[in-house]
Protein backbone atom coordinates (compact mmCIF):
# COMPACT_ATOMS: atom_id res chain seq x y z
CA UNK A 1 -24.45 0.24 -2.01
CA UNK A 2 -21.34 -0.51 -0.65
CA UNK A 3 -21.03 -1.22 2.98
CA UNK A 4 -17.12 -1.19 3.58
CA UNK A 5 -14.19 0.21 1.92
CA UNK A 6 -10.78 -1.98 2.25
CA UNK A 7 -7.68 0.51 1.44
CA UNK A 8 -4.19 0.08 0.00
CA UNK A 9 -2.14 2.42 1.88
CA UNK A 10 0.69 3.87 -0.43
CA UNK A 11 -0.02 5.14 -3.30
CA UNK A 12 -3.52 5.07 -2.57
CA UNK A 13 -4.05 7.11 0.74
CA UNK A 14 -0.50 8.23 1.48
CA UNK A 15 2.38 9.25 -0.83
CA UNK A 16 5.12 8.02 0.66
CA UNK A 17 7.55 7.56 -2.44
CA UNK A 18 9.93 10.29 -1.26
CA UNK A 19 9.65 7.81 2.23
CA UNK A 20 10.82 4.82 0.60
CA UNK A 21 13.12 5.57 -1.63
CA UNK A 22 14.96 7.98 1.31
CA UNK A 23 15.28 4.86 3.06
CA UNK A 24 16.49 2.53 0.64
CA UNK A 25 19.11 4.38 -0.86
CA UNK A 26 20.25 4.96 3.14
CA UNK A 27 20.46 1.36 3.04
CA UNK A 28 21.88 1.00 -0.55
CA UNK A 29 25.17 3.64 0.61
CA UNK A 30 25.63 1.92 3.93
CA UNK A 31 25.96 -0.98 2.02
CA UNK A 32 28.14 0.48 -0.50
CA UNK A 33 25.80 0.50 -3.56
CA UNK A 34 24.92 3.33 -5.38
CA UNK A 35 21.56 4.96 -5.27
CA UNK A 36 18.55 4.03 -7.40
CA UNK A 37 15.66 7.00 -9.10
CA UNK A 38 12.71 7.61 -7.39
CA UNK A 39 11.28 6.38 -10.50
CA UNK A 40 12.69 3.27 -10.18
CA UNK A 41 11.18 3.25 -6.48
CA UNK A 42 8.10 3.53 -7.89
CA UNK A 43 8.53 0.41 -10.32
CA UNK A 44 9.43 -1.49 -7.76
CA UNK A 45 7.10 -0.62 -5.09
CA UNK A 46 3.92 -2.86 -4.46
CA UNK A 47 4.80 -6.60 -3.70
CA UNK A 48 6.43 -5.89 0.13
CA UNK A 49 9.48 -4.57 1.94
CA UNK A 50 11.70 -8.24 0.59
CA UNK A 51 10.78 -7.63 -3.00
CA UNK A 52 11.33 -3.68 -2.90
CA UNK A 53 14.88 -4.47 -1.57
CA UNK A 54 15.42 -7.46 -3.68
CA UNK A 55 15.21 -5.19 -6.79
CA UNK A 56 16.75 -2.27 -5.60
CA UNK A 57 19.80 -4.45 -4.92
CA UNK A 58 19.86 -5.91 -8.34
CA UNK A 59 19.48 -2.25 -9.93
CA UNK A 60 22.13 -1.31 -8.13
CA UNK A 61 24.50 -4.19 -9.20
CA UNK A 62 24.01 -7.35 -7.02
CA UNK A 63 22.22 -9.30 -9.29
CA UNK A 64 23.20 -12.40 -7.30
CA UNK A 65 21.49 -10.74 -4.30
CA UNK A 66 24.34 -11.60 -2.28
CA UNK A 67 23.59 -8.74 0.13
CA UNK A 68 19.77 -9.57 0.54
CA UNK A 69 20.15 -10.83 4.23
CA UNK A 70 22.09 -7.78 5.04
CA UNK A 71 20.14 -5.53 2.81
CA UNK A 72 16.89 -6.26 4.94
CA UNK A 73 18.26 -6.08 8.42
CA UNK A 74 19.34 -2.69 7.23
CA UNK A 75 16.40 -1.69 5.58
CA UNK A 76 14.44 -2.90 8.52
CA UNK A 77 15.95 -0.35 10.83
CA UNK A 78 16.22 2.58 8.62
CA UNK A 79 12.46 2.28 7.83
CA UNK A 80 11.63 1.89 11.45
CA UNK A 81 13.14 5.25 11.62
CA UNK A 82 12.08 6.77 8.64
CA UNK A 83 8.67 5.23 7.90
CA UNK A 84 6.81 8.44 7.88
CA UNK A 85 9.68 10.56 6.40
CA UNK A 86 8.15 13.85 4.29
CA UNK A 87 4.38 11.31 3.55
CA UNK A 88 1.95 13.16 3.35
CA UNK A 89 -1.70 12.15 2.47
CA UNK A 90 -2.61 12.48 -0.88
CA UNK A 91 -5.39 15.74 -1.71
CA UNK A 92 -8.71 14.64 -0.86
CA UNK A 93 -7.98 11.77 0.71
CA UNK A 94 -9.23 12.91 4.47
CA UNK A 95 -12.09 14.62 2.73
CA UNK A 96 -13.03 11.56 1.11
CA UNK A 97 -12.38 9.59 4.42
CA UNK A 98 -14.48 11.38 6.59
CA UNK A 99 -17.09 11.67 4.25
CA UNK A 100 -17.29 7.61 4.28
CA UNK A 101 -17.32 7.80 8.20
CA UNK A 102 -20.48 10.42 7.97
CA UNK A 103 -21.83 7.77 5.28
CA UNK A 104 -21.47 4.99 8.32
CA UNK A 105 -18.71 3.38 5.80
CA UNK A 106 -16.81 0.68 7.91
CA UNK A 107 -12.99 1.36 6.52
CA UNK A 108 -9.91 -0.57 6.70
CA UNK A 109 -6.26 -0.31 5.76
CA UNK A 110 -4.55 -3.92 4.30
CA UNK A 111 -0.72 -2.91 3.53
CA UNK A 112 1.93 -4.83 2.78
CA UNK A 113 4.26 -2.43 4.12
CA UNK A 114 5.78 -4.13 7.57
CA UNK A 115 2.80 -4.07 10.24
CA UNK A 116 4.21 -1.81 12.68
CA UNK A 117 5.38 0.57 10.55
CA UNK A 118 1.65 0.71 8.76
CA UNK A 119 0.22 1.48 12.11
CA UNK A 120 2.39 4.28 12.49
CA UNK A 121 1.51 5.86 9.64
CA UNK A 122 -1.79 5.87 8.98
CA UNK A 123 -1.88 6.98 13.02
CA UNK A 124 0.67 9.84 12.41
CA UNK A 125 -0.52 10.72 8.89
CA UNK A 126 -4.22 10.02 8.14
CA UNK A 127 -5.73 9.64 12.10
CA UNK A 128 -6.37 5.87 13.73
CA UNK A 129 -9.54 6.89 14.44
CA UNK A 130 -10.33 6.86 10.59
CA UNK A 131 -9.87 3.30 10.50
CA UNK A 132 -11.98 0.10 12.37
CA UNK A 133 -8.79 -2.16 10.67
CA UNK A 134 -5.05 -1.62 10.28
CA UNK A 135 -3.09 -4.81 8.91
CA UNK A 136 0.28 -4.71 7.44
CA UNK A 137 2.71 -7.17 6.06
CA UNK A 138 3.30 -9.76 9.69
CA UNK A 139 3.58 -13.29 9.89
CA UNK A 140 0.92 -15.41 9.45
CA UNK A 141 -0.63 -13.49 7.10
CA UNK A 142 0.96 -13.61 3.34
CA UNK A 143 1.36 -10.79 1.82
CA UNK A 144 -0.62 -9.37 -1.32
CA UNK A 145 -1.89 -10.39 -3.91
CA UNK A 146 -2.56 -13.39 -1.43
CA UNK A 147 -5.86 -12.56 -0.19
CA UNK A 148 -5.27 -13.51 3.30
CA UNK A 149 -5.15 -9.99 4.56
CA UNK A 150 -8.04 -8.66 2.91
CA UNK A 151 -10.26 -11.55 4.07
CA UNK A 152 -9.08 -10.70 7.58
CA UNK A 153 -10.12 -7.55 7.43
CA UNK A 154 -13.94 -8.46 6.17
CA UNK A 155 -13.82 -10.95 9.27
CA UNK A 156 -13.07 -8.09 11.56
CA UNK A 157 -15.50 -6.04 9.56
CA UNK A 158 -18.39 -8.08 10.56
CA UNK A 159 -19.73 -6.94 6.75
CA UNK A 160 -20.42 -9.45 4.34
CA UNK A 161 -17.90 -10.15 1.23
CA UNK A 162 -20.42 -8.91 -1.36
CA UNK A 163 -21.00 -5.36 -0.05
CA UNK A 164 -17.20 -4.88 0.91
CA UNK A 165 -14.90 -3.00 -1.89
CA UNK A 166 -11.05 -2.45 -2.23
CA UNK A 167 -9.47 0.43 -3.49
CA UNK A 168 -5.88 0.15 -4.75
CA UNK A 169 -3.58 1.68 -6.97
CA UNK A 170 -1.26 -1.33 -8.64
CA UNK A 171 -1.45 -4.27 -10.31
CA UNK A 172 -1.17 -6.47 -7.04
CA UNK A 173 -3.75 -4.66 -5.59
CA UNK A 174 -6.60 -6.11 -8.41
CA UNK A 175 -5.24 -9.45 -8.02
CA UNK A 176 -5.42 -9.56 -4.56
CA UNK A 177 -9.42 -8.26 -4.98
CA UNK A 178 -10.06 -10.90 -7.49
CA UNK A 179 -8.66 -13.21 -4.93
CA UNK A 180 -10.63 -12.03 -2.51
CA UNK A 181 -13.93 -12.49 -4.42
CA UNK A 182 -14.46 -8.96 -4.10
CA UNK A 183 -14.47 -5.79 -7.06
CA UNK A 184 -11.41 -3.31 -6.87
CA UNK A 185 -11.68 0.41 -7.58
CA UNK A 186 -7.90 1.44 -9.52
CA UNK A 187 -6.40 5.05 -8.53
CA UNK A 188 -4.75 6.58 -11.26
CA UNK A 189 -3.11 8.84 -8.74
CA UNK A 190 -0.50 6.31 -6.98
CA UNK A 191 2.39 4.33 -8.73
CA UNK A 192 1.16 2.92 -11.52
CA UNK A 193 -0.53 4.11 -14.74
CA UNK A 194 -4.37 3.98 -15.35
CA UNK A 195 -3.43 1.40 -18.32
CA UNK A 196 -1.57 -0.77 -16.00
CA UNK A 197 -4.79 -1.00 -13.95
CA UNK A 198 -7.33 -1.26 -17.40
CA UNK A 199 -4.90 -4.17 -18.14
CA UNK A 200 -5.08 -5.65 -14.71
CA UNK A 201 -8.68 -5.73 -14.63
CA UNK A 202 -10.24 -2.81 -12.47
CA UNK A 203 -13.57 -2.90 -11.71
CA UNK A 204 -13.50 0.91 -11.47
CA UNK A 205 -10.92 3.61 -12.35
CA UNK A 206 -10.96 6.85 -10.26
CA UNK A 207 -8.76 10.49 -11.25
CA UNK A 208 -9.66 11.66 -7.56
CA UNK A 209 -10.10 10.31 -3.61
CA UNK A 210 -13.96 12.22 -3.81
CA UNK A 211 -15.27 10.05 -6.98
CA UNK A 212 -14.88 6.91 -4.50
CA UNK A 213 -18.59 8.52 -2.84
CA UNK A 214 -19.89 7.95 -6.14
CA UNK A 215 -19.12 4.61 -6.46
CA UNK A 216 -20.14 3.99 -3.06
């Protein structure tokens, strides 16, 4: 049995795809580029806040990244704003939450969505209180798939490595488990595709937030 659960935060516990994508085509007009898809949000979701704008400025025509500098001091404030914009958690995922805290599950969130901003929304959206660890994207600690964040959160955990589990919904999100030396449980609800995350390597493959208790 599993003693702690280590989170992704979107696309795992909160959808906040309408969120992002609001705020980087806000960026994209006020720097004069047009718009990108909210499918193409969700492509390019995953790896941090740099590498969402970096390719949302190239799909929008500044292959060169010229406006990169500008693009995340932008970005940076209309997220601040806008971080929790229309997310919502996804169904069953409070259920499934609380049910872990009645189980005496220790649970953490490891984001690399910009620290602050993570703290807000998993405080706004899902409830601090759910949570003994919130860590988002911040200096000194790399971002995923670098494990450093994950491995954090064990320390704070006080649990040992082997009985701690992460639950993702990308690609980065398995590396950064196999990094960590721990399994990873794929959601096929988030922003990728259950065969991305058969191809990546999931330990375990879940339709819905509730089959997590089963693995546990």
């Amino acid at each position: 049995m599993y003693k702690a659960c280590i989170f992704d935060l979107d696309g795992t516990l909160t959808d906040t795809l309408e969120s992002l994508t609001y705020s980087v085509n806000k960026t994209l007009k006020e720097l004069g580029f047009p718009c990108i898809t909210e499918e193409q949000c969700r492509q390019f979701v995953g790896s941090g806040a740099r590498a969402l704008m970096e390719r949302a400025l190239i799909a929008a025509g500044d292959e060169k990244l010229e406006q990169i500098g500008k693009g995340m001091e932008v970005y940076g404030r209309i997220f601040g704003e806008n971080c929790t914009y229309h997310v919502k958690p996804y169904k069953g995922v409070l259920e499934m939450l609380d049910k872990l805290r009645a189980m005496k599950i220790c649970t953490a969130v490891v984001s690399n969505k910009p620290h602050a901003q993570t703290v807000d929304v998993v405080s706004q959206v899902l409830g601090r209180e759910r949570f003994e660890s919130i860590s988002g994207q911040r200096e000194g600690i790399n971002r995923k798939p670098d494990p450093a964040g994950v491995l954090e959160a064990i320390r704070t955990l006080g649990i040992a490595k082997e009985e701690c589990l992460y639950i993702g919904d990308s690609e980065v999100d398995v590396e950064t488990a196999k990094r960590a030396g721990i399994p990873c449980t794929g959601v096929t609800w988030g922003f990728r595709s259950r065969e991305t995350l058969v191809k990546a390597g999931a330990d375990y493959i879940i339709e819905t937030p509730l089959e997590l208790i089963e693995i546990i």
